[in-house]
N, C-alpha and C. Protein backbone atom coordinates (compact mmCIF):
# COMPACT_ATOMS: atom_id res chain seq x y z
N UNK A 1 9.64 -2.05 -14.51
CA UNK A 1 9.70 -3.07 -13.46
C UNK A 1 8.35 -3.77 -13.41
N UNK A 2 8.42 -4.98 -13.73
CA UNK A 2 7.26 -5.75 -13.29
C UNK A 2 6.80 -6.22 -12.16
N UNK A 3 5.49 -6.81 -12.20
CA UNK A 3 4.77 -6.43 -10.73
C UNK A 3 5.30 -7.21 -9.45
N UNK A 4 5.97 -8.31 -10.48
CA UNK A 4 6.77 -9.44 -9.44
C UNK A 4 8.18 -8.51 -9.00
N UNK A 5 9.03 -7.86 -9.80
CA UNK A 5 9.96 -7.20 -9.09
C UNK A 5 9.88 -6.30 -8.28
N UNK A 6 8.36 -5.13 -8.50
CA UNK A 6 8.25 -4.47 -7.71
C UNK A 6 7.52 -4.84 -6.37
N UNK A 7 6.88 -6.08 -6.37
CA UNK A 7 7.03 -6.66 -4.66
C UNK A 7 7.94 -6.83 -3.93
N UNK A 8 9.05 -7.62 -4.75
CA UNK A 8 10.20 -7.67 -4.46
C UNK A 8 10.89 -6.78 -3.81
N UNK A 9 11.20 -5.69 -4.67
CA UNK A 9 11.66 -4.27 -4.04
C UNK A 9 11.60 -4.00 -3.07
N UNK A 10 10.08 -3.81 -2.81
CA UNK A 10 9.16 -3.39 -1.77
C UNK A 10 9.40 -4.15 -0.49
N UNK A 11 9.52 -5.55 -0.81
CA UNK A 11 10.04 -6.76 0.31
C UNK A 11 10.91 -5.96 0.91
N UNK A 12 11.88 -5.79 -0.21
CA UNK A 12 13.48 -5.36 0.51
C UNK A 12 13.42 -3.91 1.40
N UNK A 13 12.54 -3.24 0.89
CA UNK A 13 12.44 -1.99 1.59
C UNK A 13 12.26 -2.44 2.76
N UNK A 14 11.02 -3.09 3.44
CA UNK A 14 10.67 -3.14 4.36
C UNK A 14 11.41 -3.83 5.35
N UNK A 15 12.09 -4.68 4.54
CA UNK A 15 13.33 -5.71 5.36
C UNK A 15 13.88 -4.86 5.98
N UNK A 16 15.01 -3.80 5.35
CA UNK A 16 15.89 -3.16 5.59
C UNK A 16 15.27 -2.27 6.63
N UNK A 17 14.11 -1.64 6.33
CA UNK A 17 14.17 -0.96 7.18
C UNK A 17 13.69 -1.82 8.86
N UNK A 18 13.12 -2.88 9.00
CA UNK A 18 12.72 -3.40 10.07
C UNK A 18 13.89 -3.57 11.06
N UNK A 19 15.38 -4.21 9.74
CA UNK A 19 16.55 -5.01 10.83
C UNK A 19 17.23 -3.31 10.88
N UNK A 20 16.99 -2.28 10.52
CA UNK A 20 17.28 -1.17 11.12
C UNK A 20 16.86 -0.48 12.16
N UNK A 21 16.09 -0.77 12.42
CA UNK A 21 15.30 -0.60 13.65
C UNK A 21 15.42 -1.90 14.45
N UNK A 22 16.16 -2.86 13.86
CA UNK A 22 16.35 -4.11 15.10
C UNK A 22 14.48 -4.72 15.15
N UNK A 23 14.02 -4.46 14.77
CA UNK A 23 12.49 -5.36 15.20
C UNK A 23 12.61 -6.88 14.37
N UNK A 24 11.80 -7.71 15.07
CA UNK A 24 11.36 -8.93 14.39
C UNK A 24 10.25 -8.99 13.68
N UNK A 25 9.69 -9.48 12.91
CA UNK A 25 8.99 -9.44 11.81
C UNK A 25 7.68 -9.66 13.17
N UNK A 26 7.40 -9.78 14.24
CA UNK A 26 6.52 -10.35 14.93
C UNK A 26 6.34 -8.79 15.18
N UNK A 27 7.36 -8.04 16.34
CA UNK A 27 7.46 -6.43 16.41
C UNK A 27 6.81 -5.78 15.27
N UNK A 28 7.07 -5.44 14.38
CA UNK A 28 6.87 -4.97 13.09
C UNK A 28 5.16 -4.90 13.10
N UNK A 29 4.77 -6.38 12.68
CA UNK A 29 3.28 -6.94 12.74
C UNK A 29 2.58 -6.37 13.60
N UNK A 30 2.68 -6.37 15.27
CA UNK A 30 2.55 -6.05 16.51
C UNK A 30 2.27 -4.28 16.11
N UNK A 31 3.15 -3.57 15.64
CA UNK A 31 3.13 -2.03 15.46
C UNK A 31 2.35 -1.64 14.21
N UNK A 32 1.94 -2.36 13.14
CA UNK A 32 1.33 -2.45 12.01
C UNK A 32 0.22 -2.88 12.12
N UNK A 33 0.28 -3.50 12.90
CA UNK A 33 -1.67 -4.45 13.38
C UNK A 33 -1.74 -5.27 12.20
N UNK A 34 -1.28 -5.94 11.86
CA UNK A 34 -1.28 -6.65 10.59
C UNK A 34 -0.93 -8.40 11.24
N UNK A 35 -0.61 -9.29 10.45
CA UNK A 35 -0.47 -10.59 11.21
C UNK A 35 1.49 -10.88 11.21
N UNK A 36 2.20 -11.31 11.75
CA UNK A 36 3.86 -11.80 11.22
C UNK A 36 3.09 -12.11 10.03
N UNK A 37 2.65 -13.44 9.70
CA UNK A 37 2.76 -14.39 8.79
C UNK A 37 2.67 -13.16 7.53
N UNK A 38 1.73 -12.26 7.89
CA UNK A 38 1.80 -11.36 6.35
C UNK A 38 2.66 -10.60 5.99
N UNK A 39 3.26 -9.84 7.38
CA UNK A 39 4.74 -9.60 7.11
C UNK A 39 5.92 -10.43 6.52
N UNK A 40 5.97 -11.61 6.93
CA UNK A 40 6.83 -12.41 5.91
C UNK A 40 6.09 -12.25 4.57
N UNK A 41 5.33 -12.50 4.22
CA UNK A 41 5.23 -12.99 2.88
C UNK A 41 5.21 -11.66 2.37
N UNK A 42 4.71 -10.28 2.74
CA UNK A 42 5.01 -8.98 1.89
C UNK A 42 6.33 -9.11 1.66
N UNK A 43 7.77 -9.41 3.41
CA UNK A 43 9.23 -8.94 2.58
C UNK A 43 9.69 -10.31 1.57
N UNK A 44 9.19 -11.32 1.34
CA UNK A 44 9.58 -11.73 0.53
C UNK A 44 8.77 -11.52 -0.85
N UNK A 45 8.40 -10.89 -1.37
CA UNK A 45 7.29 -10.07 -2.63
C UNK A 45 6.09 -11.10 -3.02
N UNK A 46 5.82 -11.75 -2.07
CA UNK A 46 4.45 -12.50 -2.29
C UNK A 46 2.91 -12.06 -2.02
N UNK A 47 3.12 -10.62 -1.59
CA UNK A 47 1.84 -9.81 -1.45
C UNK A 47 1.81 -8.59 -2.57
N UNK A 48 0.15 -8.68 -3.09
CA UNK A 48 0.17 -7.08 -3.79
C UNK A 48 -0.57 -6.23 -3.32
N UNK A 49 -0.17 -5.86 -1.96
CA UNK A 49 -0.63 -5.02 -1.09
C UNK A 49 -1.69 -3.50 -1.53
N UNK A 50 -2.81 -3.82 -0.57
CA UNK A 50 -3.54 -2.61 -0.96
C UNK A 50 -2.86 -1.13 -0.31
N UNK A 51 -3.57 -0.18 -0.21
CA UNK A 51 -2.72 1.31 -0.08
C UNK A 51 -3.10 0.94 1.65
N UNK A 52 -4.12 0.77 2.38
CA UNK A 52 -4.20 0.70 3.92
C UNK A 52 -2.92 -0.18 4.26
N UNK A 53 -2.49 -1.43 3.79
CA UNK A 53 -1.47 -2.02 3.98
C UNK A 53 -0.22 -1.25 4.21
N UNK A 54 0.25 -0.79 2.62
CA UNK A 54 0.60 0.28 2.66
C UNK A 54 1.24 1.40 3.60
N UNK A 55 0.46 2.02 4.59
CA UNK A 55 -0.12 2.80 5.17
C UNK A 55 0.56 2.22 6.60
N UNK A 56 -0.02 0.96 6.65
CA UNK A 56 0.23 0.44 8.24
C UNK A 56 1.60 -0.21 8.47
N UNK A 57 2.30 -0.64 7.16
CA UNK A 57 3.55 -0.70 7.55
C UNK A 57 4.49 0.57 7.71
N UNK A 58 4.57 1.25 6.59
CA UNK A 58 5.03 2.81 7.47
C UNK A 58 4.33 3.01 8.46
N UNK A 59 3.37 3.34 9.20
CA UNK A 59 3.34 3.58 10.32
C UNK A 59 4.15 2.94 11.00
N UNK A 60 3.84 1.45 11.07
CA UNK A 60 4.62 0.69 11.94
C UNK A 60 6.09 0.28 11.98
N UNK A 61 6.55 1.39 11.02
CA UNK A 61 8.23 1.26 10.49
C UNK A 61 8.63 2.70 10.53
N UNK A 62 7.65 3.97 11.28
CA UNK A 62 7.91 4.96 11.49
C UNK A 62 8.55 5.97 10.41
N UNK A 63 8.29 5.40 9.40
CA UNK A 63 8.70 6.13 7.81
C UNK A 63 6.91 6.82 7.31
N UNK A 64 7.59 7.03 6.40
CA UNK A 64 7.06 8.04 5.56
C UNK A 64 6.63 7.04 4.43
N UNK A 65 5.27 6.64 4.41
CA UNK A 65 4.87 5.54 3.44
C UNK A 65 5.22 5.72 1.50
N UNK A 66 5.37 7.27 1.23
CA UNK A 66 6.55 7.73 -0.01
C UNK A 66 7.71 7.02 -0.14
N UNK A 67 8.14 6.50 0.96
CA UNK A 67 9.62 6.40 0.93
C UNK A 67 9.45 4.77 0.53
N UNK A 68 8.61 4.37 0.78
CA UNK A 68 8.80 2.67 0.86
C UNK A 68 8.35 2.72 -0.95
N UNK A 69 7.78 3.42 -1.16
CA UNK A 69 7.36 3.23 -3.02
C UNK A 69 8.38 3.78 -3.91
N UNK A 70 9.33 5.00 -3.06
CA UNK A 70 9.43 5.53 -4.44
C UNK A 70 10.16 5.08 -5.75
N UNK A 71 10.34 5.87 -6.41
CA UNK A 71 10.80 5.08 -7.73
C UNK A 71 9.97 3.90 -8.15
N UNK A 72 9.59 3.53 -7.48
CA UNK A 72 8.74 1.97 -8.15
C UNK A 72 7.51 1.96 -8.61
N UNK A 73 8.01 1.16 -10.12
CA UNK A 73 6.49 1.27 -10.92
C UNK A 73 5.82 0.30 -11.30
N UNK A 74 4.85 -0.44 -12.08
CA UNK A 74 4.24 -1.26 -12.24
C UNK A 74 4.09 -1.40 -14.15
N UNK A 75 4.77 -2.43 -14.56
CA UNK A 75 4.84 -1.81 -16.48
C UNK A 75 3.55 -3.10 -16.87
């Protein structure tokens, strides 16, 4: 998987899990300390997020920051 699909992925992870929890990408941001605007552009795979990033969206998506990577690799 290349690095553009595995943002992608990663987008989708975070999507799914946000409208599972019902939050708005503003909520999300708000619980992540991060900005919306960067939340959009991570779930659509336009960020190559460092590991604190990482980090603060599971927190703020109450997962297990493993879960948002796994399987996904970088070729």
């Amino acid at each position: 998987m290349g690095q553009h699909e595995f943002a992608n992925e990663f987008g989708r992870r975070v999507r799914l899990r946000r409208h599972k929890l019902g939050f708005s990408q503003e909520r999300l941001a708000e619980a992540a300390g991060l900005h919306w605007s960067y939340v959009s552009s991570v779930e659509r795979g336009e960020r190559n997020l460092t590991l604190a990033s990482v980090l603060k969206l599971a927190h703020g998506l109450g997962v297990d920051p493993g879960k948002l990577v796994a399987g996904l690799t970088v070729d």
